[in-house]
C-alpha atoms as a PDB file:
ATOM      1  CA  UNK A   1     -21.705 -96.331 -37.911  1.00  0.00           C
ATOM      2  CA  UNK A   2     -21.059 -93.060 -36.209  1.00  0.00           C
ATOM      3  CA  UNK A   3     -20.754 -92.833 -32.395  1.00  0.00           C
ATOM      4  CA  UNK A   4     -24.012 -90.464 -32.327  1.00  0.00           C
ATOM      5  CA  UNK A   5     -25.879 -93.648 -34.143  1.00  0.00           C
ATOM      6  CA  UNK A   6     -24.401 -96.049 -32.102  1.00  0.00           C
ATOM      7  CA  UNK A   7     -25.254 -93.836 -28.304  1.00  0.00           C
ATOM      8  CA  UNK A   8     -29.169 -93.742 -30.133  1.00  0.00           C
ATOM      9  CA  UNK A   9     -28.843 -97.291 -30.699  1.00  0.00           C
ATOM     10  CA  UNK A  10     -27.994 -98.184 -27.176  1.00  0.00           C
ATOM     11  CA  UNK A  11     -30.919 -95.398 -26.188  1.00  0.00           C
ATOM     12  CA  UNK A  12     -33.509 -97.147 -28.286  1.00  0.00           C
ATOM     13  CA  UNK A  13     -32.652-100.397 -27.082  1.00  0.00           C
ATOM     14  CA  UNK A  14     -32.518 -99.420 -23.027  1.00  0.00           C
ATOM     15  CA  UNK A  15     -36.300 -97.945 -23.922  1.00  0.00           C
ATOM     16  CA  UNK A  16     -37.113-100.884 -25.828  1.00  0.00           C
ATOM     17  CA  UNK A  17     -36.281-102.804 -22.560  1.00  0.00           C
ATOM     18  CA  UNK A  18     -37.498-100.819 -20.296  1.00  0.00           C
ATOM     19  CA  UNK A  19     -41.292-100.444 -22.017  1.00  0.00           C
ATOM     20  CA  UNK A  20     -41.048-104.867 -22.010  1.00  0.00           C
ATOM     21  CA  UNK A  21     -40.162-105.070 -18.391  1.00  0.00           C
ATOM     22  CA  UNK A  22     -42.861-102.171 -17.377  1.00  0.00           C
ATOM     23  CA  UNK A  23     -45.271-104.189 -19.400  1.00  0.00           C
ATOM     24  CA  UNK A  24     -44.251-107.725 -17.769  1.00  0.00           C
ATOM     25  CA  UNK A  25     -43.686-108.992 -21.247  1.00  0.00           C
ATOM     26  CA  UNK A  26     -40.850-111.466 -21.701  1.00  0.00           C
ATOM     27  CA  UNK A  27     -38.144-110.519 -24.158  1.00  0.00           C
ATOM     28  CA  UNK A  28     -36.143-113.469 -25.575  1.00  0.00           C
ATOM     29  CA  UNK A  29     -33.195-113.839 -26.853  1.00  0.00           C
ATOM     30  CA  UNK A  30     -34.245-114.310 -30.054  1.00  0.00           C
ATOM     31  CA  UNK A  31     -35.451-110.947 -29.290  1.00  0.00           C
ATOM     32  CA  UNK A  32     -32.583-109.009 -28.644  1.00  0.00           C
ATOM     33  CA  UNK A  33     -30.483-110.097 -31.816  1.00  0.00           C
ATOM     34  CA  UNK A  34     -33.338-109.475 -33.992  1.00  0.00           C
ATOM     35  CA  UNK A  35     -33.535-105.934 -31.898  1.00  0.00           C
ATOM     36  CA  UNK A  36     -29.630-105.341 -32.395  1.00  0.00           C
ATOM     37  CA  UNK A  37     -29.594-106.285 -36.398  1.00  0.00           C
ATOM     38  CA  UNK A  38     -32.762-103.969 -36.637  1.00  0.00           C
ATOM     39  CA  UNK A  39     -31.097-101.070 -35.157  1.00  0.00           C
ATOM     40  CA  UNK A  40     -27.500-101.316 -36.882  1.00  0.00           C
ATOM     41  CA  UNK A  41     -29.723-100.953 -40.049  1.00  0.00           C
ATOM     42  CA  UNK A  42     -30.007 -97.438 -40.525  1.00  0.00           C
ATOM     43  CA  UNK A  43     -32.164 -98.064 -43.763  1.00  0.00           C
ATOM     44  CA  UNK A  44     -35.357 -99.418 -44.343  1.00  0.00           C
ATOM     45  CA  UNK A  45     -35.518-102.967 -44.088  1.00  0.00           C
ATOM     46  CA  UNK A  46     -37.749-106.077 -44.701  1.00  0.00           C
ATOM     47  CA  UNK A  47     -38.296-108.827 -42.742  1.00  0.00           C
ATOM     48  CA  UNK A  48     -36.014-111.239 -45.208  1.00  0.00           C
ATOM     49  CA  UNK A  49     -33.526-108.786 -45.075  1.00  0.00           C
ATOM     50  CA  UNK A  50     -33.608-108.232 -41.241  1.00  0.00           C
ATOM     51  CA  UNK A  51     -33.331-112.283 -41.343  1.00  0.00           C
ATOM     52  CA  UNK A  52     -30.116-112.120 -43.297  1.00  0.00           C
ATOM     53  CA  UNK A  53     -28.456-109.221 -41.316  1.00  0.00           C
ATOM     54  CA  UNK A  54     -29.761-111.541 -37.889  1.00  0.00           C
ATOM     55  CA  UNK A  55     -26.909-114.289 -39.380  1.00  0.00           C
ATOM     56  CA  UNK A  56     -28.810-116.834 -37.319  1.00  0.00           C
ATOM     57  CA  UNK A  57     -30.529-119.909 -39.072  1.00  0.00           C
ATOM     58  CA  UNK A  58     -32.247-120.997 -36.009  1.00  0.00           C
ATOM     59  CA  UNK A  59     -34.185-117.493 -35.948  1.00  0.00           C
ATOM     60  CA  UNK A  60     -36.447-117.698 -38.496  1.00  0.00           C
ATOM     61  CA  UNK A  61     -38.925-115.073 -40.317  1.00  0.00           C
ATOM     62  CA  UNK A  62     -41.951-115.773 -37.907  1.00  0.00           C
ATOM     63  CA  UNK A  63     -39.491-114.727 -35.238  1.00  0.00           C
ATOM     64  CA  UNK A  64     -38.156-111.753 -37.024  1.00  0.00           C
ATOM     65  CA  UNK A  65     -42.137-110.599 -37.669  1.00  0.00           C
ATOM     66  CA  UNK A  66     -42.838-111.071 -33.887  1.00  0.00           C
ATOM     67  CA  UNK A  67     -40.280-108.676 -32.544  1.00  0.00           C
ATOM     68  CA  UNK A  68     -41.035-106.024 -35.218  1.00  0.00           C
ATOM     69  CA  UNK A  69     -44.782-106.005 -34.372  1.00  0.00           C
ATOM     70  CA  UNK A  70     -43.875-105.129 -30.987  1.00  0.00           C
ATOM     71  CA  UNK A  71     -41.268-102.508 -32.161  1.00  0.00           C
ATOM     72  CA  UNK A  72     -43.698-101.102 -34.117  1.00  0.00           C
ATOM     73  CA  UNK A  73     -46.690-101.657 -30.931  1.00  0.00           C
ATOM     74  CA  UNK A  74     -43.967-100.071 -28.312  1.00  0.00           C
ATOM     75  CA  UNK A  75     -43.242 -97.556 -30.847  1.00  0.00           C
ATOM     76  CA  UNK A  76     -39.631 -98.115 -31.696  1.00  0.00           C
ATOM     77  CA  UNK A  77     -40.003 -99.257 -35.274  1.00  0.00           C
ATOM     78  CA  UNK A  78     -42.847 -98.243 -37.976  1.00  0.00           C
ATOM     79  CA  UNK A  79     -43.833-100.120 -41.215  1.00  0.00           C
ATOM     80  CA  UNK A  80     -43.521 -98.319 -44.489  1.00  0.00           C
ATOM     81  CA  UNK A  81     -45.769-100.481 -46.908  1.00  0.00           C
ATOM     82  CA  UNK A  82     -45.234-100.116 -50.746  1.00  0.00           C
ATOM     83  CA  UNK A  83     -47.760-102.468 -53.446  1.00  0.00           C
ATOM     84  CA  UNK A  84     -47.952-105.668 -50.872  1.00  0.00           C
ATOM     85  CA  UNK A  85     -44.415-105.375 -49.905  1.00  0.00           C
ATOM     86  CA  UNK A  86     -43.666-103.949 -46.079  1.00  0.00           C
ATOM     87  CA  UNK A  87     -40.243-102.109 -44.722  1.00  0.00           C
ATOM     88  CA  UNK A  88     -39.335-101.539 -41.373  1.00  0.00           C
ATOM     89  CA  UNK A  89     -37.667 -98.258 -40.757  1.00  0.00           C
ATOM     90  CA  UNK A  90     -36.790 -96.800 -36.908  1.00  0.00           C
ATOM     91  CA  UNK A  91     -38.880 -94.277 -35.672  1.00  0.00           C
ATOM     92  CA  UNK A  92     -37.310 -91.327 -33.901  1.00  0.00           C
ATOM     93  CA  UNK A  93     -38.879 -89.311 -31.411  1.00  0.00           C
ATOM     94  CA  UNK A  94     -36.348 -86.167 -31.699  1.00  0.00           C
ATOM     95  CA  UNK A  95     -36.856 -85.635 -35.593  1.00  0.00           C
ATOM     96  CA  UNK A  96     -39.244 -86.349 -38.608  1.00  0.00           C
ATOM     97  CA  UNK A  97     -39.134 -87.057 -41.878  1.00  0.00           C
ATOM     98  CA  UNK A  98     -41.007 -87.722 -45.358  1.00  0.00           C
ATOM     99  CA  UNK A  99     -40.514 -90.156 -47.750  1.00  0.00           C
ATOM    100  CA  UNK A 100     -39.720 -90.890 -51.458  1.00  0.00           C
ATOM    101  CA  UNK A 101     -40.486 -93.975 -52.763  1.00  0.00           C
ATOM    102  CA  UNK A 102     -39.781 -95.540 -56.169  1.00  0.00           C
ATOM    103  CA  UNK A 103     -42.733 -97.915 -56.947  1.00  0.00           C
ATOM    104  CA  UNK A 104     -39.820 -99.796 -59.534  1.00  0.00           C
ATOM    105  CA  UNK A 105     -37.436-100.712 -57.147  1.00  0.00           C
ATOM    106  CA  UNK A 106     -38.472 -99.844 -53.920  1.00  0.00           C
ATOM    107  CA  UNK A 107     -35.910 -97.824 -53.608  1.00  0.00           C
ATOM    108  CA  UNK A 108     -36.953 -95.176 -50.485  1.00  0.00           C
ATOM    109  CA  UNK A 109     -35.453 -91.699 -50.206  1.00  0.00           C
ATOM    110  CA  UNK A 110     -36.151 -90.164 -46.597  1.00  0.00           C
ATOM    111  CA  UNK A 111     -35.671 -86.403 -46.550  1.00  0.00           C
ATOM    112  CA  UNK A 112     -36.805 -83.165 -44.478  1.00  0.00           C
ATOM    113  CA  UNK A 113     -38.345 -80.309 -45.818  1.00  0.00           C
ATOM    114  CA  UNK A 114     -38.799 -77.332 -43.194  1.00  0.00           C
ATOM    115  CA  UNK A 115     -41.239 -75.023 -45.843  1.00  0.00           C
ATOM    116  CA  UNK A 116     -43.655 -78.221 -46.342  1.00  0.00           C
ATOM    117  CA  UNK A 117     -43.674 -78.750 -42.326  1.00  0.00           C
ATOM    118  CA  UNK A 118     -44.386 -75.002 -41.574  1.00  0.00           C
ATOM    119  CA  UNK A 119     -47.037 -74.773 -43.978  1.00  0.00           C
ATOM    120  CA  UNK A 120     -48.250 -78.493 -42.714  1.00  0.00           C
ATOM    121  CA  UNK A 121     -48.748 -76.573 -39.323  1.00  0.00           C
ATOM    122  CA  UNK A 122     -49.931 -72.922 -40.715  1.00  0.00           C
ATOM    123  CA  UNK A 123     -53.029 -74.909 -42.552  1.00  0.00           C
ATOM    124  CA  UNK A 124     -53.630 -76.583 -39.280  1.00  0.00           C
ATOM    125  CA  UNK A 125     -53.526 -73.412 -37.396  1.00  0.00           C
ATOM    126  CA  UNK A 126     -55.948 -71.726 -40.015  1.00  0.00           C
ATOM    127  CA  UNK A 127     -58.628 -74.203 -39.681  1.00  0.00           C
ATOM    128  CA  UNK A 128     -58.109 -74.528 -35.633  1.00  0.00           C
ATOM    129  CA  UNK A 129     -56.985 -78.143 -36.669  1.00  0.00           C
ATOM    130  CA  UNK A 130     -54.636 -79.937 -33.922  1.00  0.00           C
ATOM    131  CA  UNK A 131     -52.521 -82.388 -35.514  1.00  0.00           C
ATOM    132  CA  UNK A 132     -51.919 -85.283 -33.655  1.00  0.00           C
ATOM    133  CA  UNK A 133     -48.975 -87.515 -36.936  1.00  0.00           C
ATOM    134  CA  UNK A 134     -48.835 -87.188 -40.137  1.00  0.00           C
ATOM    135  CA  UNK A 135     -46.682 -88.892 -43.063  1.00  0.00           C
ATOM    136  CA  UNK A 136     -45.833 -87.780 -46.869  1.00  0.00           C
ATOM    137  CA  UNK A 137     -44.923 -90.360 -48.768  1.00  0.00           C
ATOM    138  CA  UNK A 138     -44.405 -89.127 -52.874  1.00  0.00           C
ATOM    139  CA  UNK A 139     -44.443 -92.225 -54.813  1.00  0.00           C
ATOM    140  CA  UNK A 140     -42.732 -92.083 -58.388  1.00  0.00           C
ATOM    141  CA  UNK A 141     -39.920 -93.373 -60.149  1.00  0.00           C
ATOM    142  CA  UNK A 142     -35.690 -92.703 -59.219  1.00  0.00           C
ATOM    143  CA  UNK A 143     -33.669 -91.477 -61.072  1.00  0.00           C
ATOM    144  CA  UNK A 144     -32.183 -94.610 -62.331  1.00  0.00           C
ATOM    145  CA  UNK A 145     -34.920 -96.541 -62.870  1.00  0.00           C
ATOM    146  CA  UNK A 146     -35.829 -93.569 -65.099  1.00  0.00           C
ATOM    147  CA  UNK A 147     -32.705 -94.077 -67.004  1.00  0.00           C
ATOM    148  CA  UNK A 148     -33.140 -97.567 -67.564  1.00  0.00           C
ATOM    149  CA  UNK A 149     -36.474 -97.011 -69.317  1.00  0.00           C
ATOM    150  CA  UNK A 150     -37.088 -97.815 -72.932  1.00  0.00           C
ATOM    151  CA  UNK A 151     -37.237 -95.053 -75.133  1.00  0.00           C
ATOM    152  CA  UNK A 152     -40.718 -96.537 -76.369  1.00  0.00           C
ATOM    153  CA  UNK A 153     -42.634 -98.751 -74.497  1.00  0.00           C
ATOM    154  CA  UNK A 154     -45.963-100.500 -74.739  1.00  0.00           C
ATOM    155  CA  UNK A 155     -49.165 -98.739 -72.596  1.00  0.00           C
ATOM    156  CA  UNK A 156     -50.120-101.912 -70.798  1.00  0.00           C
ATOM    157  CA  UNK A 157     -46.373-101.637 -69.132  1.00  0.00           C
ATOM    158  CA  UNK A 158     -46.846 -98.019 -68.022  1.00  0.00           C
ATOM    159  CA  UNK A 159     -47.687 -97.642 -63.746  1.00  0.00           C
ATOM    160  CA  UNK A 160     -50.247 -95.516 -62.176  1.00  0.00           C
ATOM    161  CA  UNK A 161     -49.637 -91.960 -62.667  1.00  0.00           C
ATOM    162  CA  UNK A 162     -47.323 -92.089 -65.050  1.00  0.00           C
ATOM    163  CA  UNK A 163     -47.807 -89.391 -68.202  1.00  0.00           C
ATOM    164  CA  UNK A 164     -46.965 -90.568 -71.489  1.00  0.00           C
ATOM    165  CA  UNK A 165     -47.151 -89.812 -75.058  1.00  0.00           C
ATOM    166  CA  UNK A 166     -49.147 -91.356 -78.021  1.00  0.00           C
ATOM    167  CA  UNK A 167     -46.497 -92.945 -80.412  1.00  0.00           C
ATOM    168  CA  UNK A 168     -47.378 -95.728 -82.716  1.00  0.00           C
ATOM    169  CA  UNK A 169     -50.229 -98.355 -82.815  1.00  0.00           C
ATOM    170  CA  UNK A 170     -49.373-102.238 -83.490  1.00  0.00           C
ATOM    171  CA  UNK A 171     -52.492-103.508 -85.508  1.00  0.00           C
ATOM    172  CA  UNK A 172     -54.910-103.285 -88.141  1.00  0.00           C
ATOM    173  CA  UNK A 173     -56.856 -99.876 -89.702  1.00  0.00           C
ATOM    174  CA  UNK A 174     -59.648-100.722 -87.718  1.00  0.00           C
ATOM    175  CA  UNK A 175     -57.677-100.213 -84.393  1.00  0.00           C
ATOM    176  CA  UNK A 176     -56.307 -97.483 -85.371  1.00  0.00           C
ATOM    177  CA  UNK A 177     -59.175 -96.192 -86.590  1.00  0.00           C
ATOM    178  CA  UNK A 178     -61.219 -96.917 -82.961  1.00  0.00           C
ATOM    179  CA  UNK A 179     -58.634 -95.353 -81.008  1.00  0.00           C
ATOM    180  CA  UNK A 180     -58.332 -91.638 -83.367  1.00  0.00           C
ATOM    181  CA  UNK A 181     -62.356 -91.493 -82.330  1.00  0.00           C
ATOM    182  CA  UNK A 182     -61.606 -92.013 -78.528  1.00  0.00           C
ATOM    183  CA  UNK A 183     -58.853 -89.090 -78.801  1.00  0.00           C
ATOM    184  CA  UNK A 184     -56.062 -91.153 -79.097  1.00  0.00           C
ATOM    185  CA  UNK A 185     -54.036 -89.623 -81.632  1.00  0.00           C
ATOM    186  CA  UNK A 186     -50.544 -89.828 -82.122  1.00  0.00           C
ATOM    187  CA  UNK A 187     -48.624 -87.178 -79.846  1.00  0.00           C
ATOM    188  CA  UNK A 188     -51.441 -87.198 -77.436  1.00  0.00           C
ATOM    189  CA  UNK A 189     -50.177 -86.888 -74.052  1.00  0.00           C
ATOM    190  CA  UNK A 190     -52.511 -89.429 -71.437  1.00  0.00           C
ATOM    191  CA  UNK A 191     -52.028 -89.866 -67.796  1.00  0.00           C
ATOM    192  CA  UNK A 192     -52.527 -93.538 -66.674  1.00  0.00           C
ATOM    193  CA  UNK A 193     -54.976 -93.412 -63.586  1.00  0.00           C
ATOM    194  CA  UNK A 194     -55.635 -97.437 -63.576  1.00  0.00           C
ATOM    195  CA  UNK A 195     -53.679-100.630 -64.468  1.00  0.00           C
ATOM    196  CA  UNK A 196     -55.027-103.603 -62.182  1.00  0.00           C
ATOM    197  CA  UNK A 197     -57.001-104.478 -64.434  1.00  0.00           C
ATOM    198  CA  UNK A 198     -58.255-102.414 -67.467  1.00  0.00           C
ATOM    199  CA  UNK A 199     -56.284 -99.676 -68.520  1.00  0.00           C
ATOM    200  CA  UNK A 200     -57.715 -96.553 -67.750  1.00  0.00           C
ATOM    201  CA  UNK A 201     -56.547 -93.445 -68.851  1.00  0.00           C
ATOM    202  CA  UNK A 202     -57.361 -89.660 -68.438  1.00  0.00           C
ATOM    203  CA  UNK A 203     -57.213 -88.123 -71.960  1.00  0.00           C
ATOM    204  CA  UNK A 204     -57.855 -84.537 -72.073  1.00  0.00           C
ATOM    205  CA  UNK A 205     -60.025 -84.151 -68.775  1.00  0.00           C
ATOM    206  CA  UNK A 206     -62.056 -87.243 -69.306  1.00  0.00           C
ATOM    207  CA  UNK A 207     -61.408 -91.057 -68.336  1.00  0.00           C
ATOM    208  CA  UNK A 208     -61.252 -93.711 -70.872  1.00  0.00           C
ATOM    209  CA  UNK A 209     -60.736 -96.872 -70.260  1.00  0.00           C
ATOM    210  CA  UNK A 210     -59.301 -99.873 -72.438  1.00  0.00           C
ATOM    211  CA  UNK A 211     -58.633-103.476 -72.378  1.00  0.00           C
ATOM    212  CA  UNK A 212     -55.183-105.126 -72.074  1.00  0.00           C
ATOM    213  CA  UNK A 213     -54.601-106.648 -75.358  1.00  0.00           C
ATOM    214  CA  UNK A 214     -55.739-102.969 -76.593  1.00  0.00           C
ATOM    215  CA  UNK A 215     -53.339-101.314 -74.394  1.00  0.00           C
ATOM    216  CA  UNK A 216     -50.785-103.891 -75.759  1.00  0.00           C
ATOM    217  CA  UNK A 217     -50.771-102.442 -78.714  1.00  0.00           C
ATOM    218  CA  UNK A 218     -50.204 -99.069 -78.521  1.00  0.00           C
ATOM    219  CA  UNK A 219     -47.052 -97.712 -78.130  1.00  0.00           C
ATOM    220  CA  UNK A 220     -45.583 -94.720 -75.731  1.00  0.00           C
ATOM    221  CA  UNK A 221     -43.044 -92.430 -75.085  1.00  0.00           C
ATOM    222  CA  UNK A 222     -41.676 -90.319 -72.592  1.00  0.00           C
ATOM    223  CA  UNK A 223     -43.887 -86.649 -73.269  1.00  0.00           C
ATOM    224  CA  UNK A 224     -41.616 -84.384 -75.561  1.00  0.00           C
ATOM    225  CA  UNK A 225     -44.070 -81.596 -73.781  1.00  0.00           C
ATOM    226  CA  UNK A 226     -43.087 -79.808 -70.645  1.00  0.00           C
ATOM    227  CA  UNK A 227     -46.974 -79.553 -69.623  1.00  0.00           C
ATOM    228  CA  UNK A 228     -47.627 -83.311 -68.458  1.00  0.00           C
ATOM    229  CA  UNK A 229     -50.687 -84.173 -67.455  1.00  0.00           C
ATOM    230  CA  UNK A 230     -52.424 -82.385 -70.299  1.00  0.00           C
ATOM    231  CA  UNK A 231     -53.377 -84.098 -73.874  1.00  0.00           C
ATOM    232  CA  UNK A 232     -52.442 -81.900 -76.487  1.00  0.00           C
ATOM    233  CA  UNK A 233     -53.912 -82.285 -80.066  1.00  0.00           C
ATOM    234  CA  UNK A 234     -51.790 -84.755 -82.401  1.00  0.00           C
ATOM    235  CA  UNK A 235     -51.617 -86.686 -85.750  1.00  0.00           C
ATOM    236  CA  UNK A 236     -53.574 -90.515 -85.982  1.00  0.00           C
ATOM    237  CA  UNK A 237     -51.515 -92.702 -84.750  1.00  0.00           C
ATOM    238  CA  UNK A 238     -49.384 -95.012 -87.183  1.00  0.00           C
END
């Protein structure tokens, strides 16, 4: 850790202090080496993983919760919550920053753009908007999760927003058959807009949905197309 992280460490933690004692709170031990393993993090963290960097078995995961909820409540930490799972990153009052998060892995990618935030405060300024916080958070997939991909894979394993092509279909002439009519024709290009619990799809402008052991059966492929998002015209599938 640099000696600029380790002075802002020292800052947050003085604050941190500070705020408890103005508020007549009482800050615990427990509380100060879940504090100090928080801030010699400088990544995102979860609450198991703030647990393990802690080292201490008698400071368990209810603890490690309650003195991030009043980071986060005295400002000093912020959650960073990704499909049920929640990360703790610090928040700094000198700078700000976005996020890019890979909804494989988890795997989160701060960075600072200086166009997006000027035109983030021009559109403000244009609609006599004041902006009081804001956060960007672009959700997709890394660049290594990408890599590991299958070349082909089946629909039902595809995640929201992901664009895909039409390859081959795993069943009977009827299937096939039922899919060409709903536009699903080999080459196609679909974006997936739903996978709780049906599959639903947009294919060419309009929404279709289909049911899992359907979806099962129909294999995908990374677009060969450049223009993703849109269906172009294909072959029947199989």
């Amino acid at each position: 850790m640099s000696a600029a992280s380790q002075q802002h460490n020292r800052s947050l933690r003085e604050q941190f202090a500070r705020v408890v004692r103005d508020l007549k709170q009482e800050l615990l031990p427990e509380d100060e080496a879940v504090i100090a393993a928080f801030l010699s993090a400088e990544r995102h963290v979860t609450e198991t993983e703030l647990q393990a960097l802690v080292g201490d078995a008698a400071i368990d995961t209810s603890q490690v919760r309650r003195t991030l909820r009043m980071l986060c409540d005295l400002g000093i930490a912020q959650a960073v919550r990704l499909d049920g799972q929640t990360t703790y990153e610090h928040l700094h009052l000198d700078h700000h920053h976005d996020h890019l998060i890979c909804v494989r892995c988890g795997r989160i990618v701060e960075f600072l753009d200086e166009d997006i935030e000027t035109r983030q405060r021009d559109t403000c300024l244009a609609h006599g908007f004041t902006p009081l916080m804001h956060r960007l958070e672009i959700r997709g997939v890394c660049q290594d999760c990408a890599r590991a991909l299958p070349v082909t894979r089946a629909l039902s394993s595809c995640l929201r927003g992901e664009v895909v092509e039409i390859g081959d279909v795993v069943g009977g002439h009827g299937l096939r058959q039922r899919l060409l009519a709903l536009g699903l024709t080999r080459g196609a290009t679909v974006t997936l807009i739903g996978n709780d619990g049906p599959v639903v799809l947009d294919v060419r402008g309009s929404r279709l949905a289909l049911g899992r052991g359907e979806a099962a059966r129909i294999i995908v492929r990374q677009p060969q197309s450049s223009e993703h998002g849109k269906a172009k015209h294909g072959q029947e599938p199989g």
